[in-house]
Structure formats: structure tokens, C-alpha cells
C-alpha atoms as a PDB file:
ATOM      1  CA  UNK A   1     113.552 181.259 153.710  1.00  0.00           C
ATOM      2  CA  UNK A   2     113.427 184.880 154.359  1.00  0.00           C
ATOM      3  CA  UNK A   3     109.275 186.383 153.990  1.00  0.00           C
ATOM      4  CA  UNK A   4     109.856 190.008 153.072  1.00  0.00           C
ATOM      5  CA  UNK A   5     106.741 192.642 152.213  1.00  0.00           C
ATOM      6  CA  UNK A   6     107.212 195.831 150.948  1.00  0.00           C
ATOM      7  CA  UNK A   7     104.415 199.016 151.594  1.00  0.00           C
ATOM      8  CA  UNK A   8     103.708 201.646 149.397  1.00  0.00           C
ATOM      9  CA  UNK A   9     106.342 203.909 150.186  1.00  0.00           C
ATOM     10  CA  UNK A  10     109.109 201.491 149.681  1.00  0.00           C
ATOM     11  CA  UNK A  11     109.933 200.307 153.868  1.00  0.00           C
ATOM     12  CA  UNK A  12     110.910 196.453 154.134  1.00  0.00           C
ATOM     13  CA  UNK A  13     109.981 194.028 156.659  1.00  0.00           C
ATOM     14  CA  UNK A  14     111.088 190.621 156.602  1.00  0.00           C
ATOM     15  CA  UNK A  15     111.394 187.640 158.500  1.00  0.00           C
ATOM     16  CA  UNK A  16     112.994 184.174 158.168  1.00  0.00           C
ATOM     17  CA  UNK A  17     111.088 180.843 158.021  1.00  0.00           C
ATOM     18  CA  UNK A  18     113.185 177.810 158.760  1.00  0.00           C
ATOM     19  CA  UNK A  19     112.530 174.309 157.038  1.00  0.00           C
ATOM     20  CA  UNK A  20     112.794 171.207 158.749  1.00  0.00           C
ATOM     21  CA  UNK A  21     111.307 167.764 159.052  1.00  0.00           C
ATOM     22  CA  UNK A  22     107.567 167.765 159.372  1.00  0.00           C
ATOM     23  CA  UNK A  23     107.998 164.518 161.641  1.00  0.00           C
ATOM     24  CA  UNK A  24     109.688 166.888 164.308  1.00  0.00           C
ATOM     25  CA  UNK A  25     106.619 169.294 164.584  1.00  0.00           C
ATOM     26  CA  UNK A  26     103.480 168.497 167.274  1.00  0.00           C
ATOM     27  CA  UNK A  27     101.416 169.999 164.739  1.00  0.00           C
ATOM     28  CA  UNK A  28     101.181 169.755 160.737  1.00  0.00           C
ATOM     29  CA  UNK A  29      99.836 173.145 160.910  1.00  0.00           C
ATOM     30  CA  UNK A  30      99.048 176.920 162.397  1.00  0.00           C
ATOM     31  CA  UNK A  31      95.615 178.651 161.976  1.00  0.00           C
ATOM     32  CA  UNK A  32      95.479 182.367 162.886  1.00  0.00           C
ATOM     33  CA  UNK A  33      91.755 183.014 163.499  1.00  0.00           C
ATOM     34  CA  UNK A  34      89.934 186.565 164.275  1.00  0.00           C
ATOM     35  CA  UNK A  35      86.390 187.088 165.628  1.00  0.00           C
ATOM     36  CA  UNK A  36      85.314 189.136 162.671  1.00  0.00           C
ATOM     37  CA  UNK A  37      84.091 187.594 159.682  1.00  0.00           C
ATOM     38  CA  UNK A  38      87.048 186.491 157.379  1.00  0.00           C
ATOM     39  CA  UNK A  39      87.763 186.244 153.897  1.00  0.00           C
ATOM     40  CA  UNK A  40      89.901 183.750 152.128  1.00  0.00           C
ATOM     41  CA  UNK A  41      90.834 183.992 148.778  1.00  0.00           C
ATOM     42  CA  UNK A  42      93.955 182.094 147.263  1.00  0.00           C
ATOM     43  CA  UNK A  43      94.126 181.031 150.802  1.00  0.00           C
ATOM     44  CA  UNK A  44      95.241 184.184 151.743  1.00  0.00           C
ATOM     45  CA  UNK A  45      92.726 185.561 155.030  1.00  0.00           C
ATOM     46  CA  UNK A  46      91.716 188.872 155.421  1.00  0.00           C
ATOM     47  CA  UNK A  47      89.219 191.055 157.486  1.00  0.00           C
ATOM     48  CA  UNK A  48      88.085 194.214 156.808  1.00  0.00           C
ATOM     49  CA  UNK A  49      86.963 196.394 159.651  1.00  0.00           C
ATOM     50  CA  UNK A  50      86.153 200.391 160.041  1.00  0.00           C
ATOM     51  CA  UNK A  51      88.391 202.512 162.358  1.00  0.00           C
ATOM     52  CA  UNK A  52      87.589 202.419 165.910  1.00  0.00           C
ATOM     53  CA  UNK A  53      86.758 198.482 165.933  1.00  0.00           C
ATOM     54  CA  UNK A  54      88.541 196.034 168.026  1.00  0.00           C
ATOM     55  CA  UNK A  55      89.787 192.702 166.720  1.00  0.00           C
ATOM     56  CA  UNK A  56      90.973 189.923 168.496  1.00  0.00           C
ATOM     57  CA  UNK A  57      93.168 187.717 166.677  1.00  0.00           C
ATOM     58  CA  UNK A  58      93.923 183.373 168.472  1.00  0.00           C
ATOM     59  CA  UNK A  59      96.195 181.270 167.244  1.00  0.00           C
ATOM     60  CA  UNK A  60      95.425 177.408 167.303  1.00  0.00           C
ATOM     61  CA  UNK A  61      98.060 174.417 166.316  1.00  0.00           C
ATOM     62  CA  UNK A  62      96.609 172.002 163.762  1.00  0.00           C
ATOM     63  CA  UNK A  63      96.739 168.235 164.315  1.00  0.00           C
ATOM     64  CA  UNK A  64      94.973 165.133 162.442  1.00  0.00           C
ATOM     65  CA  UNK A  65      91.626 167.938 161.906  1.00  0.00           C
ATOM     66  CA  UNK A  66      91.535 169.165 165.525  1.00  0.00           C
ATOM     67  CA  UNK A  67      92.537 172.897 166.735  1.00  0.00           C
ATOM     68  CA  UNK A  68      94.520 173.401 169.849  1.00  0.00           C
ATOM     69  CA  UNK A  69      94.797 177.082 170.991  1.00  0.00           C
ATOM     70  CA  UNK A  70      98.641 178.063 170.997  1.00  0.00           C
ATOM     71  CA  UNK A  71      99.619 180.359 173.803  1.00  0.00           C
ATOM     72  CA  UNK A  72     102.776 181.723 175.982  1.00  0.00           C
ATOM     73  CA  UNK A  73     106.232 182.245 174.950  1.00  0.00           C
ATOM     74  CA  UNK A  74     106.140 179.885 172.209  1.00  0.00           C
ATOM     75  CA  UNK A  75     103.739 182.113 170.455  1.00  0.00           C
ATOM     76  CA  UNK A  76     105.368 185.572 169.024  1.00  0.00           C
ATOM     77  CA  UNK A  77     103.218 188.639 166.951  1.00  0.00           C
ATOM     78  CA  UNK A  78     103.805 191.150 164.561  1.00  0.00           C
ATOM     79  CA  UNK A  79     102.944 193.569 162.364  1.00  0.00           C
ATOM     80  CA  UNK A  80     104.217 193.457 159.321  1.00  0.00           C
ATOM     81  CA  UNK A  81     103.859 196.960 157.280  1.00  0.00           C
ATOM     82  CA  UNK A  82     101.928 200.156 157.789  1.00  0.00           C
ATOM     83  CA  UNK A  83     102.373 199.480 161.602  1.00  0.00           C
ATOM     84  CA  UNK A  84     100.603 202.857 162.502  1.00  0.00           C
ATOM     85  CA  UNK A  85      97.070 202.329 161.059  1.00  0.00           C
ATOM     86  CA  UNK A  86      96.837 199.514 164.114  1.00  0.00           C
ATOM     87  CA  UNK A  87      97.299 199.555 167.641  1.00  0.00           C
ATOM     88  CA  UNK A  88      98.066 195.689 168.412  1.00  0.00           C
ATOM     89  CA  UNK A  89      99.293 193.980 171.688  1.00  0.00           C
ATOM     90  CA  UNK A  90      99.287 190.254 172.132  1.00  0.00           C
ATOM     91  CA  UNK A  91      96.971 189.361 169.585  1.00  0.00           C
ATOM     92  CA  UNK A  92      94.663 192.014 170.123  1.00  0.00           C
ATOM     93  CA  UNK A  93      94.197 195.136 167.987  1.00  0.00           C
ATOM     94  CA  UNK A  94      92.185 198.350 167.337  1.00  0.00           C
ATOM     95  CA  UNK A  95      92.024 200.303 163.527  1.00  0.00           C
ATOM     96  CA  UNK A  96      92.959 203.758 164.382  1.00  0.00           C
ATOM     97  CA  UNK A  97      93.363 204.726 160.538  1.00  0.00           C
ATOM     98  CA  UNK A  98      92.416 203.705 157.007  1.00  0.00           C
ATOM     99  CA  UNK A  99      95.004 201.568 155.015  1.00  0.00           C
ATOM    100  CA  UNK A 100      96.211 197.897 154.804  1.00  0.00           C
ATOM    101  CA  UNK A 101      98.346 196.096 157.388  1.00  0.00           C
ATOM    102  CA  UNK A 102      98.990 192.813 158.071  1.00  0.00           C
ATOM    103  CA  UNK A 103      99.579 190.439 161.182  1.00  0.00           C
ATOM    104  CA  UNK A 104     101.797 187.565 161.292  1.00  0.00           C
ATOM    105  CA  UNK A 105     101.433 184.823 164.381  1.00  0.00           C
ATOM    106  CA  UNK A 106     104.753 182.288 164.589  1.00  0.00           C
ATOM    107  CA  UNK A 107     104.915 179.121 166.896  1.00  0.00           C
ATOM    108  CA  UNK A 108     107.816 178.002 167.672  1.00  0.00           C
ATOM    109  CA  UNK A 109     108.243 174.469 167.605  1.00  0.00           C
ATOM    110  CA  UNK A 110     111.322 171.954 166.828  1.00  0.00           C
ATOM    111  CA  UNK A 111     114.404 172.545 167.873  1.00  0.00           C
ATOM    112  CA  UNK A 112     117.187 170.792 165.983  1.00  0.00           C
ATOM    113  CA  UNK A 113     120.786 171.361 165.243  1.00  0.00           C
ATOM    114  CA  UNK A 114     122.401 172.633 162.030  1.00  0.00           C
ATOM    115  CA  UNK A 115     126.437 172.497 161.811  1.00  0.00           C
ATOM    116  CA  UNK A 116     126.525 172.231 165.394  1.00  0.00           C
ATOM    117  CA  UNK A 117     124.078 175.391 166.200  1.00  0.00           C
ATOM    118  CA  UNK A 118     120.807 174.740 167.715  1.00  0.00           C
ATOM    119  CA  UNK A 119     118.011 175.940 165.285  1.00  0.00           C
ATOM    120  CA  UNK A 120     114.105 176.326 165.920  1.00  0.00           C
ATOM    121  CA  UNK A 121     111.719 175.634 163.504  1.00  0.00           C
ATOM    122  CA  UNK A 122     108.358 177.099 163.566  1.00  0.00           C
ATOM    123  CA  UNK A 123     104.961 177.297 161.906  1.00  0.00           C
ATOM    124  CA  UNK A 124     103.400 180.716 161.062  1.00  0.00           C
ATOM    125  CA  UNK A 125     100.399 182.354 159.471  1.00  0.00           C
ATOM    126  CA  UNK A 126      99.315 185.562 158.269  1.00  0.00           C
ATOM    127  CA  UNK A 127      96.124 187.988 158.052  1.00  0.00           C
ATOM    128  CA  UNK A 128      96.016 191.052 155.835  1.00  0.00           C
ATOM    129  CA  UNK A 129      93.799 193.469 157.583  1.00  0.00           C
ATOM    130  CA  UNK A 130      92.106 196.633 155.709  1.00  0.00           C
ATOM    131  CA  UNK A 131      90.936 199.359 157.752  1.00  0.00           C
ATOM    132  CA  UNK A 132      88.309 201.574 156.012  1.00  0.00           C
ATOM    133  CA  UNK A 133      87.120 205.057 157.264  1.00  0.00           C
ATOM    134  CA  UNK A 134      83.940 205.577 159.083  1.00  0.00           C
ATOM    135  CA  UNK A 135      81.605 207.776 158.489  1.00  0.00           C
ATOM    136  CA  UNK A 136      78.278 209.048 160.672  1.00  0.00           C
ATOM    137  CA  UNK A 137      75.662 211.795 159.453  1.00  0.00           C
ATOM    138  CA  UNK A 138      75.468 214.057 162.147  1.00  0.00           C
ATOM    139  CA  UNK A 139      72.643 217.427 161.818  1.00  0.00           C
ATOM    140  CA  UNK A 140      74.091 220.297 164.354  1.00  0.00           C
ATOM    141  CA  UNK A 141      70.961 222.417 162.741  1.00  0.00           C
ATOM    142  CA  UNK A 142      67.187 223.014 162.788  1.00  0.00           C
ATOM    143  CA  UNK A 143      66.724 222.898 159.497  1.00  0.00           C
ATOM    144  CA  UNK A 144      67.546 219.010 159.052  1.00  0.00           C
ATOM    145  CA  UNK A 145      70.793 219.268 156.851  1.00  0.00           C
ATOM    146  CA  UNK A 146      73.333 216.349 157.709  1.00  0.00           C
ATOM    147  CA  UNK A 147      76.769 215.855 156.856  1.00  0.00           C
ATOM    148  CA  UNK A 148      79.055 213.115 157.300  1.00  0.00           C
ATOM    149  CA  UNK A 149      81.645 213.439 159.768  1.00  0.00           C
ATOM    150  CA  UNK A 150      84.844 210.914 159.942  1.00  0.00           C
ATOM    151  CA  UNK A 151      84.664 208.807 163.210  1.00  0.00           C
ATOM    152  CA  UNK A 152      88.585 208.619 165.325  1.00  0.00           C
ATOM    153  CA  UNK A 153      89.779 206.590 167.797  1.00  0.00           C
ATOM    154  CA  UNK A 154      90.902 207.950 170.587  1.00  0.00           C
ATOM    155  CA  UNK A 155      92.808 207.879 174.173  1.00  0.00           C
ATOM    156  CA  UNK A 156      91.485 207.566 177.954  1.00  0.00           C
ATOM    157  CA  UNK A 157      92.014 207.773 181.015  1.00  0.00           C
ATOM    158  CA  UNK A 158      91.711 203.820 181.108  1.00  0.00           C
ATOM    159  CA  UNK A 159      92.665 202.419 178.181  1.00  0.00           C
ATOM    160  CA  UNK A 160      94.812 203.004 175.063  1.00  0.00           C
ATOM    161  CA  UNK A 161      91.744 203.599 172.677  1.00  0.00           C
ATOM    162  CA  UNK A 162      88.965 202.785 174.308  1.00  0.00           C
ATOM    163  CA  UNK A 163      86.946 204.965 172.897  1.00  0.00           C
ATOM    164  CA  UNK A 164      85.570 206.681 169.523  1.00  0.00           C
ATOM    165  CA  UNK A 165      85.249 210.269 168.713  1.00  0.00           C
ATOM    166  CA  UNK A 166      82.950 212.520 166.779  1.00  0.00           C
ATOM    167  CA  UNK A 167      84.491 215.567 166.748  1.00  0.00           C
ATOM    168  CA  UNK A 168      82.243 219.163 165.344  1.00  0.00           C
ATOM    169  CA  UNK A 169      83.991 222.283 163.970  1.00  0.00           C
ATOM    170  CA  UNK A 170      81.012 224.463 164.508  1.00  0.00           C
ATOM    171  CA  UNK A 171      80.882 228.035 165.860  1.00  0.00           C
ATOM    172  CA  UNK A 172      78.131 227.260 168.292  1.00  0.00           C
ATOM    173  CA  UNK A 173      75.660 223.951 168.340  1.00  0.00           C
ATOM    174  CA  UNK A 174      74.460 224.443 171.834  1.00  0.00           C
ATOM    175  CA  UNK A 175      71.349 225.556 171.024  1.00  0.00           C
ATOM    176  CA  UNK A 176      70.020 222.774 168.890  1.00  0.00           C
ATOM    177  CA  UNK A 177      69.366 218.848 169.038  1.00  0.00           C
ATOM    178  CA  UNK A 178      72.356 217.591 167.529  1.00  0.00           C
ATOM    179  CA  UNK A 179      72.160 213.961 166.152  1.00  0.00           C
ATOM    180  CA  UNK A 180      74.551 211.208 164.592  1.00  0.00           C
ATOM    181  CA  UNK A 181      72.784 208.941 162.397  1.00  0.00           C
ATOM    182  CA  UNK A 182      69.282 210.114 163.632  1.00  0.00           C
ATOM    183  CA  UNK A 183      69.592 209.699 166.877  1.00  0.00           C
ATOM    184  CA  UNK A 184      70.214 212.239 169.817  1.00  0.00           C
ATOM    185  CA  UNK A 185      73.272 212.358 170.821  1.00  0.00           C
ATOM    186  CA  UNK A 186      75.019 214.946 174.040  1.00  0.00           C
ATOM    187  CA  UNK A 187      78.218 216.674 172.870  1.00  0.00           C
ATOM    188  CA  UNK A 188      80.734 218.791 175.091  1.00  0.00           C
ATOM    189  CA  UNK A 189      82.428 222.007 174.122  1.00  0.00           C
ATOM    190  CA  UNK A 190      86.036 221.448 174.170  1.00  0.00           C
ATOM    191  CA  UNK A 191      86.842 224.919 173.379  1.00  0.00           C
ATOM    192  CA  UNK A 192      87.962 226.969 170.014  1.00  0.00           C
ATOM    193  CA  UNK A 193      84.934 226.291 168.553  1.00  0.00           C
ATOM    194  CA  UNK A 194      84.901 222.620 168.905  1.00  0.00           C
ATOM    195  CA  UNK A 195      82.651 220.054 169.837  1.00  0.00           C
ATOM    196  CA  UNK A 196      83.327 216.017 170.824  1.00  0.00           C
ATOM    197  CA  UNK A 197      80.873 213.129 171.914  1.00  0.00           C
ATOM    198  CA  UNK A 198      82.286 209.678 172.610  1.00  0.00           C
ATOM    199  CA  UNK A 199      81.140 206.290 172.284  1.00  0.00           C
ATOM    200  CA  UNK A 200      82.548 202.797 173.433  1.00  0.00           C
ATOM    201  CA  UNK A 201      84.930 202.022 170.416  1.00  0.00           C
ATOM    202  CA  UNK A 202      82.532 199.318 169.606  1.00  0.00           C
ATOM    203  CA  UNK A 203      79.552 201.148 169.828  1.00  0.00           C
ATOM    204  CA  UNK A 204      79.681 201.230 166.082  1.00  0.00           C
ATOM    205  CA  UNK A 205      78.420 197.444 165.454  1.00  0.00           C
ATOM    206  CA  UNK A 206      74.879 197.860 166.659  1.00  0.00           C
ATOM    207  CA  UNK A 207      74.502 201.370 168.350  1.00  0.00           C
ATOM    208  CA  UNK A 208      74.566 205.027 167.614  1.00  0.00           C
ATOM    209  CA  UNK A 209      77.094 204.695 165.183  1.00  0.00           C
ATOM    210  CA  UNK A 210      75.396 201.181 163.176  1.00  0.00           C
END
């Protein structure tokens, strides 16, 4: 069977799912799991998450009710569609932009042999992921006003987006308390008129940015 999804502006991924005997496979089953809250509805999974947020996704063989986590070169990832709203490595993956993706996690199992040509089978499973923009108030003025500014992922020196951004278009804030979300918060001039504070790309769940 080829598996083929389509995104809005008409690109094409596909991949092909072999059938064989279920008595060949270890397991009668793959569960792709992430540590965010997931929903499931038509048994289809899905998490939603804001940009900046890391997700890490496991993969775990089903057999007789028990899990067993799947790993090494049996184990193969991708991204199905809108590949650039993700950054994902090895089951692992940060929102850098609003939009819908999804992640597909293939085991490969049985081998067997078809007309003389050695075939694998494999189990697989799938996890749409929606990325939604977020937002902070942030007041660069004495007067109180707020406005909400969109939060981006960015680079380090470290680590491929490691960190979140609030980034200020503003002539000159250096005189005033600036806050995000009512709470002080330093940021640097960056030059032509432009101001930046950064906060660990989680920082979001529970900090400055919750």
C-alpha cells in the first residue's frame, strides 16, 4: 500500500506500507507516544503545541498489552508535509512556525521473500501536530499600554533553537521598565531600532512567558 498526504499547496509525500503475515511480526502493534498531552479522535493522535516548545516523540512495540520502547536502526522518522513549521531530529522536535505537520515513526520488522526478492515488513504510526502562534503582552511605556508581540524561535551558539525570542520595533525603550506578561523583563539593543530578550524555549510552560 502506498500512504500519500497532500498539503495545502498541492506537494505529495508518500510512502509504502507492506502487508504480510501478522504471525511473522514480534509485535501486533506500534504506539508513537509524545510527552505533551494528546488527543485522539477517530484514532487519529494529535498534539497541539505553541511555537518555541519542544516535543519529544518514543516509539514503543505492542505485545499481548505490554509496551516495549523501539529504538536503533530498526526505527526510521519523518515528516510528512509542511516540513518547515518543525525542526525534528530523531524523534525530537521544536515548533518554529504556525501550521499543521505530521510525524510518522516505522519499525521495521519481518523480513520475507516475494518472487525471489527479500521484502521487509513493518509497523508504523502517525501524529498530526498543530503548531499555533504565541503571543506575550509586553508594555515598553510608562503609561501602562500593552501589546501583544509574536514569540520566535531562534538559533545559538549551542543549540539549533534553543531559545525563544521577543523581539521590539521601538525607537528607544531604554528608559522605561519594560515587561512581558507583567513581569520585568531585561532587553538588549540589537541595533536599527530594535530590541530582543530571550528565554529558554521552554520557558513558556510555567515562566515569563505562561
Amino acid at each position: 500500500l502506498e500512504l500519500c498526504a497532500t498539503d495545502k499547496a498541492g506537494n505529495k509525500t508518500s510512502i509504502l506500507i507492506h502487508l504480510v503475515n501478522p504471525s511473522l511480526y514480534t509485535f501486533e502493534g506500534i504506539d508513537l507516544v509524545a510527552d505533551k498531552e494528546t488527543e485522539v479522535v477517530d484514532d487519529v493522535k494529535k498534539i497541539t503545541i505553541p511555537v518555541g516548545t519542544t516535543v519529544s516523540l518514543s516509539a514503543f512495540g505492542i505485545n499481548g498489552g505490554e509496551q516495549v520502547a523501539l529504538s536503533g536502526t530498526d526505527v526510521s522518522w519523518s515528516v510528512l508535509y509542511e516540513q518547515n513549521i518543525i525542526s525534528f531530529s530523531e524523534g525530537k522536535l521544536t515548533a518554529l512556525a504556525p501550521g499543521e505537520t505530521a510525524v510518522c515513526v516505522i519499525y521495521k520488522e519481518a523480513t520475507f521473500e516475494v518472487d525471489g526478492v527479500l521484502k521487509t515488513g513493518q509497523l508504523n504510526d502517525v501524529i498530526i501536530v498543530e503548531v499555533t502562534e504565541l503571543k506575550v503582552n509586553v508594555s515598553t511605556g510608562e503609561d501602562g499600554e500593552t501589546e501583544e508581540i509574536a514569540v520566535e524561535p531562534i538559533r545559538t551558539d549551542y543549540a539549533e533553537y534553543s531559545k525563544v525570542a521577543i523581539i521590539i520595533d521601538k525607537q528607544d525603550i531604554s528608559s522605561v521598565v519594560t515587561t512581558v506578561n507583567g513581569k520585568e523583563t531585561e532587553f538588549y539593543y540589537v541595533g536599527n531600532n530594535t530590541y530582543v530578550a530571550t528565554f529558554d524555549r521552554n520557558v513558556n510552560d510555567e515562566d515569563v512567558l505562561g
